[in-house]
Protein backbone atom coordinates (compact mmCIF):
# COMPACT_ATOMS: atom_id res chain seq x y z
CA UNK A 1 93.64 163.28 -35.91
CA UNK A 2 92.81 165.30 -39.30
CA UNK A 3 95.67 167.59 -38.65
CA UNK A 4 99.73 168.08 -37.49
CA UNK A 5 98.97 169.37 -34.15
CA UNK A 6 100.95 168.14 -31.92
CA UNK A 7 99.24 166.23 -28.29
CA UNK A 8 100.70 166.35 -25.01
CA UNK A 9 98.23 163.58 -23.45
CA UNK A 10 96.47 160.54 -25.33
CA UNK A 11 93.83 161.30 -27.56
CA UNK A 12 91.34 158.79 -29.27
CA UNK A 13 91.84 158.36 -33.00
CA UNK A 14 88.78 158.85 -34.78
CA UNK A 15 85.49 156.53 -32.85
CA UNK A 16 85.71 153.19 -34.36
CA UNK A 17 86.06 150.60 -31.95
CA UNK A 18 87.64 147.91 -33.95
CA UNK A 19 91.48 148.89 -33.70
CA UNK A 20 93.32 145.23 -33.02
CA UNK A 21 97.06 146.06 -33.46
CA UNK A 22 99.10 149.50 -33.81
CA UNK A 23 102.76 150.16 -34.86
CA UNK A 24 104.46 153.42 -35.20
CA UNK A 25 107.74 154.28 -37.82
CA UNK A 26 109.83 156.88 -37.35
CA UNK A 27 107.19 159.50 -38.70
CA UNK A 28 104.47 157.23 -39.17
CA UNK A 29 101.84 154.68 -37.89
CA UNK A 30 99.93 152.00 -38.92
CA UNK A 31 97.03 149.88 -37.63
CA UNK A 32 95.03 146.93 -38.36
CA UNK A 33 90.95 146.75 -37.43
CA UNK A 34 89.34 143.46 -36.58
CA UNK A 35 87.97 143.09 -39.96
CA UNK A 36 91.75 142.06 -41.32
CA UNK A 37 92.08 145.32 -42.92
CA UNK A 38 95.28 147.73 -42.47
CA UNK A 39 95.32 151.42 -42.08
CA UNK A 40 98.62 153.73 -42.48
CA UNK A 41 98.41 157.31 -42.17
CA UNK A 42 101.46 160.24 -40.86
CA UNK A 43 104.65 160.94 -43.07
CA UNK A 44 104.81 159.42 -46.64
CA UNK A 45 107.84 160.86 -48.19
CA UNK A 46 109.41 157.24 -49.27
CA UNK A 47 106.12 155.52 -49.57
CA UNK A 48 105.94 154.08 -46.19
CA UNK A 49 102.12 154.31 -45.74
CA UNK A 50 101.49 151.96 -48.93
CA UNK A 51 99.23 154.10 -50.49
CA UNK A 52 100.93 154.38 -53.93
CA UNK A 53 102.33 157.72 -53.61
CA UNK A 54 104.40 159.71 -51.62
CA UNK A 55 101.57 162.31 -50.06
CA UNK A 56 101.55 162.50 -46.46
CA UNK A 57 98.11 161.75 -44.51
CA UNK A 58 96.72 163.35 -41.42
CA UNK A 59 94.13 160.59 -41.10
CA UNK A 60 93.98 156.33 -41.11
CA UNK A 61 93.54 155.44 -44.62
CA UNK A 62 93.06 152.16 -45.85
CA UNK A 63 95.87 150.08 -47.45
CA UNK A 64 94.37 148.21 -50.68
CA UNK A 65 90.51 148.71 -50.06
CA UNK A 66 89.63 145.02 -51.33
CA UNK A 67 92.17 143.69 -49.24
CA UNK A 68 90.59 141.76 -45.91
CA UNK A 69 93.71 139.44 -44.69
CA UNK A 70 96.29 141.55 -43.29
CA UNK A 71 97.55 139.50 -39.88
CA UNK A 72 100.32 141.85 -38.03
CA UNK A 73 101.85 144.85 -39.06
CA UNK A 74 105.20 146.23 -38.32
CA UNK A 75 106.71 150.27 -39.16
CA UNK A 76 110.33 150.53 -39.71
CA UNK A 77 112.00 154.29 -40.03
CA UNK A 78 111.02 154.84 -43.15
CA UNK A 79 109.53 151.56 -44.14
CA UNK A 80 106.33 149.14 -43.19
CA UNK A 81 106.44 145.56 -43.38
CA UNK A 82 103.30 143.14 -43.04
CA UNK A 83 102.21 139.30 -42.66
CA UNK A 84 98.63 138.21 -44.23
CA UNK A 85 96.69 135.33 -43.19
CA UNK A 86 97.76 133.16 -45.47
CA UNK A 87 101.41 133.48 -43.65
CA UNK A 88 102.69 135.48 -47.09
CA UNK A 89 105.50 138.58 -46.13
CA UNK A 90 104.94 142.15 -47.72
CA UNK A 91 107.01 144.93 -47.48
CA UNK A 92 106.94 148.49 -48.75
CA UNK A 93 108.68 152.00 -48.70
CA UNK A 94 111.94 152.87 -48.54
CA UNK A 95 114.48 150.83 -49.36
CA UNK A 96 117.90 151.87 -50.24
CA UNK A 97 119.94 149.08 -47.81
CA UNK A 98 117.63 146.41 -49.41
CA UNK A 99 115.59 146.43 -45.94
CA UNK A 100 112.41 145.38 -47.96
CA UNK A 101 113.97 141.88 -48.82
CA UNK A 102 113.00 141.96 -52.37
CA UNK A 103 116.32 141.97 -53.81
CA UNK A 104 117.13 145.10 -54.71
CA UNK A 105 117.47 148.48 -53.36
CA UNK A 106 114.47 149.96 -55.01
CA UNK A 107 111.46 151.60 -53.28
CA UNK A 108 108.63 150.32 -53.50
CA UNK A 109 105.04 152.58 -53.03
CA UNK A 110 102.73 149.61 -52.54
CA UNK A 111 102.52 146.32 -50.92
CA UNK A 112 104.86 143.66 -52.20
CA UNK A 113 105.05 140.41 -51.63
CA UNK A 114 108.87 139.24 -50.12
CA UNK A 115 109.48 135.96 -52.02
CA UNK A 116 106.74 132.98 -52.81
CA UNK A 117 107.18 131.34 -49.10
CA UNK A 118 103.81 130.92 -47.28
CA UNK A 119 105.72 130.24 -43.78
CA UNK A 120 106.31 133.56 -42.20
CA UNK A 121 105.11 134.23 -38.60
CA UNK A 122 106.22 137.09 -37.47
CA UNK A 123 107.87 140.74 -38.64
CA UNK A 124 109.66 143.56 -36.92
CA UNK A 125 110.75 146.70 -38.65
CA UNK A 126 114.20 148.71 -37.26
CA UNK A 127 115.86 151.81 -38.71
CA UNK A 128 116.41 150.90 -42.15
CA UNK A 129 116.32 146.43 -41.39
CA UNK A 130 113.44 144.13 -41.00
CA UNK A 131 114.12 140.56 -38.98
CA UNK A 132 111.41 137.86 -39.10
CA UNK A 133 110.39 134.54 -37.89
CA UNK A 134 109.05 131.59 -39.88
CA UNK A 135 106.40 128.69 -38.65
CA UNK A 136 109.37 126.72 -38.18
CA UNK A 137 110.98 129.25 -35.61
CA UNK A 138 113.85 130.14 -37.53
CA UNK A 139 114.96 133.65 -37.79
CA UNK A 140 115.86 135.91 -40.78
CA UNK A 141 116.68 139.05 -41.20
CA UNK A 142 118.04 141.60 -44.00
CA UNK A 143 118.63 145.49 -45.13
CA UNK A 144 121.19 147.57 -43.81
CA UNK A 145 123.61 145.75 -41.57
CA UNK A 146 126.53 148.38 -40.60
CA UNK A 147 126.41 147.91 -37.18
CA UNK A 148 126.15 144.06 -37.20
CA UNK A 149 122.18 144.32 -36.72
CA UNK A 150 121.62 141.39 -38.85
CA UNK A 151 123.40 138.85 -36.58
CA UNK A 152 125.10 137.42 -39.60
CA UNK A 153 128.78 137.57 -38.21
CA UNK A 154 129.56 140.52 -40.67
CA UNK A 155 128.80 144.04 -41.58
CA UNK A 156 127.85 143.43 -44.98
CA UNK A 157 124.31 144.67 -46.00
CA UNK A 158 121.47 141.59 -46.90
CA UNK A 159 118.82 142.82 -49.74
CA UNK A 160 116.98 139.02 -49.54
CA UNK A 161 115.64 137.96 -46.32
CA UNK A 162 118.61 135.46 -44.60
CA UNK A 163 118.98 133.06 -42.24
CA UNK A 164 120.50 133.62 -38.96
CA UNK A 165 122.21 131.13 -38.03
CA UNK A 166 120.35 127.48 -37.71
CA UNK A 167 119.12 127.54 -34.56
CA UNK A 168 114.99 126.57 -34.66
CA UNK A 169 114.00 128.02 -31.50
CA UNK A 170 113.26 131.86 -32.15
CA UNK A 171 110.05 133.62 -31.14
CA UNK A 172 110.04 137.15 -31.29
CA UNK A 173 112.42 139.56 -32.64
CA UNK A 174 112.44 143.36 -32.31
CA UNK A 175 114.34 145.50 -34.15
CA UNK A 176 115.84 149.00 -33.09
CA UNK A 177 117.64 151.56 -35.29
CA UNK A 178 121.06 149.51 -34.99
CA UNK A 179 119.75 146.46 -33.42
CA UNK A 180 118.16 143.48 -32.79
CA UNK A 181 117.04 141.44 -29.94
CA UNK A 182 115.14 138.21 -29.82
CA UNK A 183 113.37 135.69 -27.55
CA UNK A 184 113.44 132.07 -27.97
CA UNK A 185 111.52 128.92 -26.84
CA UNK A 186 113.51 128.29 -23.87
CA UNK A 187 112.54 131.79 -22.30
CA UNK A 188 116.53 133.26 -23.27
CA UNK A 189 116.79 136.78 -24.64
CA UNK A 190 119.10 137.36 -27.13
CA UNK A 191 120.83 140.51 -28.50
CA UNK A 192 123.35 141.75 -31.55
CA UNK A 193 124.46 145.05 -33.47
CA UNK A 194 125.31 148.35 -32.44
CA UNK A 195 125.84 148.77 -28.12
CA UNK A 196 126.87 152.47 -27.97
CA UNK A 197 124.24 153.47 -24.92
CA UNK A 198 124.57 149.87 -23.48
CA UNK A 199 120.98 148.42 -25.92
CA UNK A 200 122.16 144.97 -26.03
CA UNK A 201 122.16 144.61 -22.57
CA UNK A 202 125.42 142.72 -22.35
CA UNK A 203 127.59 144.73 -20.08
CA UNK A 204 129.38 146.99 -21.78
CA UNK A 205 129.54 148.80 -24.98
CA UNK A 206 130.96 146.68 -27.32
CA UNK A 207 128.48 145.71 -30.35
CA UNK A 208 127.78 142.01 -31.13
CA UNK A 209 127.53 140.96 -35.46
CA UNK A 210 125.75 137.80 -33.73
CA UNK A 211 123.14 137.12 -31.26
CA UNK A 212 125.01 137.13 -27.59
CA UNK A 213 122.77 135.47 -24.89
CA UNK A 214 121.51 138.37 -21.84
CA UNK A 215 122.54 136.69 -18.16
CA UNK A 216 119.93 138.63 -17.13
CA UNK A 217 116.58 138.58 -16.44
CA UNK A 218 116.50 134.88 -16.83
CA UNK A 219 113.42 134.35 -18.75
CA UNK A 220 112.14 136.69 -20.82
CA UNK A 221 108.27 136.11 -22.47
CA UNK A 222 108.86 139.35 -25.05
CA UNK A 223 111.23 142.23 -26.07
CA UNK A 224 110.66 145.33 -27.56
CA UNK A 225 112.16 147.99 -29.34
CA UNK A 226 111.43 151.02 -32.04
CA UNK A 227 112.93 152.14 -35.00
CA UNK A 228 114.31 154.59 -34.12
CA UNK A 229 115.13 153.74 -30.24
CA UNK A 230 118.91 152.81 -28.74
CA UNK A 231 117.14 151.29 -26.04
CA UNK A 232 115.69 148.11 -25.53
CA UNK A 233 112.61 146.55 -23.38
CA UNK A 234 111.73 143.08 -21.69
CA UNK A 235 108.42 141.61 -20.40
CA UNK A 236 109.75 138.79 -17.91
């Protein structure tokens, strides 16, 4: 909007007319346009808008002006994640429980690419953890994994992007601050880490370290969460 005003009702960003997808962090947002190019703007204090500093911006700015191939984006707490067109991961921001999957615990202030692989399909961005899907419909996931958000059996932190278990069926994750969920091809929901307020939708309060099937509703199309959210959404 130009400023730090806060809005009690929905107001238009700007005029343009060419907004495709929107995600919002825990103090930020970002946006991609029909033309393939991606727009951050909001809080910037560990790099999360990509811009190659850490200056906060009141307005959509442009991520990498000569880049045109930006597919989905996804906004983590205080990190952004991204797939391009040519199915390539990048990740940027903060980064100190290795949720950028670049092997290291290092911030980064600009896109950068996660690995060589060309496969990736799909990204989701929790707290301080990022989970994705590859072409092949096999789930990864990686950063901070206290709570057992990772799915990987354990509570032991991930700074590469890993495999969760070997099942080829995943569709779309989405990550909250302590957890996961996930849909698959057969329609199942599926949820793991922390269950304090009930998230995972499992009866209970008892967290999962691995995805736990929901009884209920019986087929799910999409799930949703936010990074910084204990709660957790389904489109059946």
């Amino acid at each position: 909007m130009g400023d730090a005003a806060g809005r009690s009702s929905p107001t238009q960003v700007g005029t343009a007319t060419t907004w495709a997808s929107v995600t919002a962090g825990g103090s930020h947002t970002c946006a991609t346009r029909t033309d393939a190019t991606l727009w951050c703007w909001g809080d910037n204090v560990a790099s999360q808008l990509g811009l190659g500093d850490t200056t906060d911006r009141t307005s959509p700015t442009q991520v990498g002006t000569a880049t045109t191939t930006w597919a989905g984006v996804t906004a983590g707490g205080s990190h952004t994640c991204a797939t391009r067109t040519d199915a390539t991961l990048w990740c940027w921001g903060e980064n100190f429980d290795g949720q950028l999957g670049l092997g290291d615990t290092t911030t980064r202030t600009s896109p950068t690419q996660v690995g060589t692989a060309t496969t990736w399909a799909g990204v989701t961005a929790g707290g301080s953890h990022t989970c994705a899907t590859r072409t092949d419909a096999t789930l990864w996931c990686w950063g901070n994994n206290f709570d057992g958000q990772l799915g990987l059996g354990d509570t032991t932190d991930r700074t590469s992007p890993t495999q969760v278990g070997t099942a080829t069926t995943w569709a779309t994750p989405a990550a909250g601050e302590f957890h996961t969920c996930a849909t698959r091809t057969d329609a199942t929901a599926w949820c793991w880490g922390t269950n304090a307020s009930g998230q995972l939708g499992i009866g209970g309060t008892t967290g999962r370290t691995s995805p736990t099937q929901l009884s209920t509703p019986s087929a799910v199309q999409k799930v949703f969460s936010g990074p910084i959210s204990s709660a957790t959404y389904a489109i059946t």
